[in-house]
PDB file of N, CA and C in Angstrom:
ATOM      1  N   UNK A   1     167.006 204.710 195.842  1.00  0.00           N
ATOM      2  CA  UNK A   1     167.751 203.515 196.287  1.00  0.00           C
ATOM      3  C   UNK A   1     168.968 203.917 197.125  1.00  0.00           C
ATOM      4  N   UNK A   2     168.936 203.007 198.195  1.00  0.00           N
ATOM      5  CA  UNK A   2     170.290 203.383 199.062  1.00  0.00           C
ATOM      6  C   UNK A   2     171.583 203.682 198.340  1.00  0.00           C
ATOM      7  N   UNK A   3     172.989 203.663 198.506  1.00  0.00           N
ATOM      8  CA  UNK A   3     174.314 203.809 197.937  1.00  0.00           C
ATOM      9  C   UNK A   3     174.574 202.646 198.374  1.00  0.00           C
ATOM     10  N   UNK A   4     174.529 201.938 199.449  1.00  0.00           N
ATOM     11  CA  UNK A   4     174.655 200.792 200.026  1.00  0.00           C
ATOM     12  C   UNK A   4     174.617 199.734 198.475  1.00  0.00           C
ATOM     13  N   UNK A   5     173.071 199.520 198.491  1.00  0.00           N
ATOM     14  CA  UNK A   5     172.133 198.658 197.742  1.00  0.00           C
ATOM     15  C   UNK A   5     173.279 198.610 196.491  1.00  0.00           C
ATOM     16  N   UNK A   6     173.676 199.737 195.784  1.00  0.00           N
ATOM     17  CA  UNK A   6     173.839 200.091 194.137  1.00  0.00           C
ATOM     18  C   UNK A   6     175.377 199.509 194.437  1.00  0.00           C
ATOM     19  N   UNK A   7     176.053 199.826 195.565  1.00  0.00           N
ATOM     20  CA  UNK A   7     177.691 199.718 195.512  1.00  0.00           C
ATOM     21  C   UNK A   7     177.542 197.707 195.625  1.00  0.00           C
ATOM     22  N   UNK A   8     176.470 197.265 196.210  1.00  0.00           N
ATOM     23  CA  UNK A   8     176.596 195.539 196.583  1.00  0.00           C
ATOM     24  C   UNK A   8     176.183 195.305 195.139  1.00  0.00           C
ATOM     25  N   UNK A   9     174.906 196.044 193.974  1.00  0.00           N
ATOM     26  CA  UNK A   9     174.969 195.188 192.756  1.00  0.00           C
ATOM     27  C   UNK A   9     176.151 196.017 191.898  1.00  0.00           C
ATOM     28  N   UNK A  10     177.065 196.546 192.146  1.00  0.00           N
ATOM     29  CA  UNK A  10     177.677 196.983 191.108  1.00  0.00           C
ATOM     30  C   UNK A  10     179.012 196.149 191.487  1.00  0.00           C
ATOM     31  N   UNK A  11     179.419 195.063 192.598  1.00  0.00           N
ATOM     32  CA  UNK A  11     180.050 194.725 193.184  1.00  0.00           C
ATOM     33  C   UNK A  11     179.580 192.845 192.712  1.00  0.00           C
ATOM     34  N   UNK A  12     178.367 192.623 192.476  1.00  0.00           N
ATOM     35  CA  UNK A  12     177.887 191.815 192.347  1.00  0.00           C
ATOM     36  C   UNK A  12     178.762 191.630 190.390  1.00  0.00           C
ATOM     37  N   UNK A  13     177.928 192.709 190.138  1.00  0.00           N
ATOM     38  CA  UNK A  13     178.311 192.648 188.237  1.00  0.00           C
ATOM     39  C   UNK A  13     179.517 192.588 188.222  1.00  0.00           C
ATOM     40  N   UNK A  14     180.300 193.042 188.917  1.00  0.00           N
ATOM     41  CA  UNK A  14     181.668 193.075 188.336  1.00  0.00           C
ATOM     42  C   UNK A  14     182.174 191.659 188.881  1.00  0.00           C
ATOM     43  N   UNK A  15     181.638 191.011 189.787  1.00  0.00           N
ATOM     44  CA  UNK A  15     182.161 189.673 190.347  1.00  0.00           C
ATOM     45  C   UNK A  15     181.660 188.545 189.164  1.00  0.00           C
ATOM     46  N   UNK A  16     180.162 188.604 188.822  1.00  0.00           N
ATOM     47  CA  UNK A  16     179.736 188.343 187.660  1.00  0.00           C
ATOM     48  C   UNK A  16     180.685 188.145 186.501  1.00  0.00           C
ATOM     49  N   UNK A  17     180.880 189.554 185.962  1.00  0.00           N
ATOM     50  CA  UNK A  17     181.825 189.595 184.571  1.00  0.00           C
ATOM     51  C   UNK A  17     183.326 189.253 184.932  1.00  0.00           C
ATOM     52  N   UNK A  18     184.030 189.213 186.137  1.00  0.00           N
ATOM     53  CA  UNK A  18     185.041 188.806 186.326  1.00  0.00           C
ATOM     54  C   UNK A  18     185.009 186.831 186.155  1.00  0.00           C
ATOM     55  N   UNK A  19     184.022 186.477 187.083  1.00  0.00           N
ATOM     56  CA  UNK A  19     183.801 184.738 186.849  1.00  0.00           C
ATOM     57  C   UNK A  19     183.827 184.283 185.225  1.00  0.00           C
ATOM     58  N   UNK A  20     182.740 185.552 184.263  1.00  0.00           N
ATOM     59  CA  UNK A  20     182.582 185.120 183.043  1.00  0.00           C
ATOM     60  C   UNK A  20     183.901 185.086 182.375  1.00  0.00           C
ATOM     61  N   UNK A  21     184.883 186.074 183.024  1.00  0.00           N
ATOM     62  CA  UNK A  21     186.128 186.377 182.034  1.00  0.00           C
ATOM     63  C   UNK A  21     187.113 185.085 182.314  1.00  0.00           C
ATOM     64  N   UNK A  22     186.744 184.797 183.445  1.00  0.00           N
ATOM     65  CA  UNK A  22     187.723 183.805 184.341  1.00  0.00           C
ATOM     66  C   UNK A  22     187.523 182.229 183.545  1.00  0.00           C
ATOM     67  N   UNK A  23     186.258 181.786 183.538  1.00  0.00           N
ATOM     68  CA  UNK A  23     186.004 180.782 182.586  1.00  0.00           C
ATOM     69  C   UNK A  23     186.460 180.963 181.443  1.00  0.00           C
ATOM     70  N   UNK A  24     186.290 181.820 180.502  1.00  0.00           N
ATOM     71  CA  UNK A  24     186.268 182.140 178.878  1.00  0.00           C
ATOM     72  C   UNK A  24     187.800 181.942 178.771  1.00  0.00           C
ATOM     73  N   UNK A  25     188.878 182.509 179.968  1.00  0.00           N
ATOM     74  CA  UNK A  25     190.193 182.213 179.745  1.00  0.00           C
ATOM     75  C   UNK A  25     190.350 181.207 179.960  1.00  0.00           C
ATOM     76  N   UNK A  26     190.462 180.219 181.010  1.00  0.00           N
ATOM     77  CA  UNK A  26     190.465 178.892 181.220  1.00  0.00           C
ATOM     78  C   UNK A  26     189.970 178.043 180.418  1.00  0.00           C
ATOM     79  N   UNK A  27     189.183 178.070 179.488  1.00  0.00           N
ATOM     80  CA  UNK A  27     188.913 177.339 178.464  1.00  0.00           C
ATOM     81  C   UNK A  27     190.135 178.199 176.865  1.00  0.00           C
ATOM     82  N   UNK A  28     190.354 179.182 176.948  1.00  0.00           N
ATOM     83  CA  UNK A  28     191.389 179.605 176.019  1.00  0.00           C
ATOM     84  C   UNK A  28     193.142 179.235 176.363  1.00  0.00           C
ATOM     85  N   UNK A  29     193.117 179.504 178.002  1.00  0.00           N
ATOM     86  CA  UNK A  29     194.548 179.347 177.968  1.00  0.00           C
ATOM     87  C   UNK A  29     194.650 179.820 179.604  1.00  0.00           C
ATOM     88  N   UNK A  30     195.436 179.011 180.044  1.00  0.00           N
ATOM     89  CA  UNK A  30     195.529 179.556 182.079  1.00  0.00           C
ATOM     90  C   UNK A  30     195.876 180.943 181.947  1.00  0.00           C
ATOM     91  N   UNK A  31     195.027 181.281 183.427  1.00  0.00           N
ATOM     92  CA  UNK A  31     195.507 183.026 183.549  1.00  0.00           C
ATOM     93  C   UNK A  31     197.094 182.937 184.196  1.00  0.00           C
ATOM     94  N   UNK A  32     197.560 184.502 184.482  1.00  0.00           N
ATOM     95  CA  UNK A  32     199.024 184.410 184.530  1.00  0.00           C
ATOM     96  C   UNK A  32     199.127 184.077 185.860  1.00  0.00           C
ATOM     97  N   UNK A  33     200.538 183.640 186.130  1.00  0.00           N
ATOM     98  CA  UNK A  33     200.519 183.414 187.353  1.00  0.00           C
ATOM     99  C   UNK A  33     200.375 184.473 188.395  1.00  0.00           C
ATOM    100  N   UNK A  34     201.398 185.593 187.938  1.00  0.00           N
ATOM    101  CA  UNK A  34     200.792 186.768 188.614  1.00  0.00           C
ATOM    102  C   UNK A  34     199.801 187.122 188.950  1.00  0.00           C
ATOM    103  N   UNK A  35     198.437 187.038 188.475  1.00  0.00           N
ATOM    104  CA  UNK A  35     196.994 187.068 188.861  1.00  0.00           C
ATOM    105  C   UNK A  35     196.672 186.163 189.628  1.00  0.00           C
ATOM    106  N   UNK A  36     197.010 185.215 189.298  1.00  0.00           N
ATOM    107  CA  UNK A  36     196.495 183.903 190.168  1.00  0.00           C
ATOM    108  C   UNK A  36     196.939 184.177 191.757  1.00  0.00           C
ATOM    109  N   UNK A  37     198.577 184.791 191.634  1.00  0.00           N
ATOM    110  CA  UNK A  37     199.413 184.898 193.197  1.00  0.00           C
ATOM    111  C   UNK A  37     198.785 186.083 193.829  1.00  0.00           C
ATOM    112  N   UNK A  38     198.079 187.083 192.722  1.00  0.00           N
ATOM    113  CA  UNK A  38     197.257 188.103 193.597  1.00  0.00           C
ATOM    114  C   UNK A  38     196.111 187.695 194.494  1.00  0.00           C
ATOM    115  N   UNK A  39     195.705 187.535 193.205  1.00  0.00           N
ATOM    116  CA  UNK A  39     194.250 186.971 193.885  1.00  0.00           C
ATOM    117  C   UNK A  39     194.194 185.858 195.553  1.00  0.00           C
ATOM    118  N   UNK A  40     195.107 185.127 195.177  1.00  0.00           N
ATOM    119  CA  UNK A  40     195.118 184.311 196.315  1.00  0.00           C
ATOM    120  C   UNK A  40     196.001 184.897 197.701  1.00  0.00           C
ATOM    121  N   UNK A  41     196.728 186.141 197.290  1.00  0.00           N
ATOM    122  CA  UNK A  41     197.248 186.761 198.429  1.00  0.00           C
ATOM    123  C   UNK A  41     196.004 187.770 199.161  1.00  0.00           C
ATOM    124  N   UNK A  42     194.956 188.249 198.164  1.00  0.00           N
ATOM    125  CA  UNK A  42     194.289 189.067 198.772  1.00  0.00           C
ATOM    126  C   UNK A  42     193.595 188.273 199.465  1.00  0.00           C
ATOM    127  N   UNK A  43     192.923 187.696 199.649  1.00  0.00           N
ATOM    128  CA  UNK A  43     192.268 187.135 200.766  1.00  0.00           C
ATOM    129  C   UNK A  43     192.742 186.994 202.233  1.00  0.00           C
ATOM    130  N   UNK A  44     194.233 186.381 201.758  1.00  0.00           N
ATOM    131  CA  UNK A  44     194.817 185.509 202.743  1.00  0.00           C
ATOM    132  C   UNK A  44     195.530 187.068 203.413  1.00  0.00           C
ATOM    133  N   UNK A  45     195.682 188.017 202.838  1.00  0.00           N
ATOM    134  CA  UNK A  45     195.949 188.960 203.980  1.00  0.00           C
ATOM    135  C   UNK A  45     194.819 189.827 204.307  1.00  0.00           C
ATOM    136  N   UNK A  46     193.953 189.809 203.856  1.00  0.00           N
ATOM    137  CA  UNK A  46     192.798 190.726 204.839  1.00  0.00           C
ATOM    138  C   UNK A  46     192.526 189.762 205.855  1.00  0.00           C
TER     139      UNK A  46
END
């Protein structure tokens, strides 16, 4: 199998288990804001 192929599903799983973690908190308690201001800065500067 390519390196390509393995780095897009290992990129996939971790986007996966990040969504699962992301729900499971949001139903326990909001994530911090700090995460939240990351997350939404990374996009917006690449």
């Amino acid at each position: 199998m390519a390196p390509e192929a393995a780095e897009d599903r290992s990129a996939s799983d971790v986007f996966r288990d990040a969504w699962s973690a992301l729900e499971s908190c949001d139903e326990s308690s909001p994530p911090p804001q700090a995460e939240s201001s990351s997350m939404r800065t990374r996009p917006t500067r690449r």
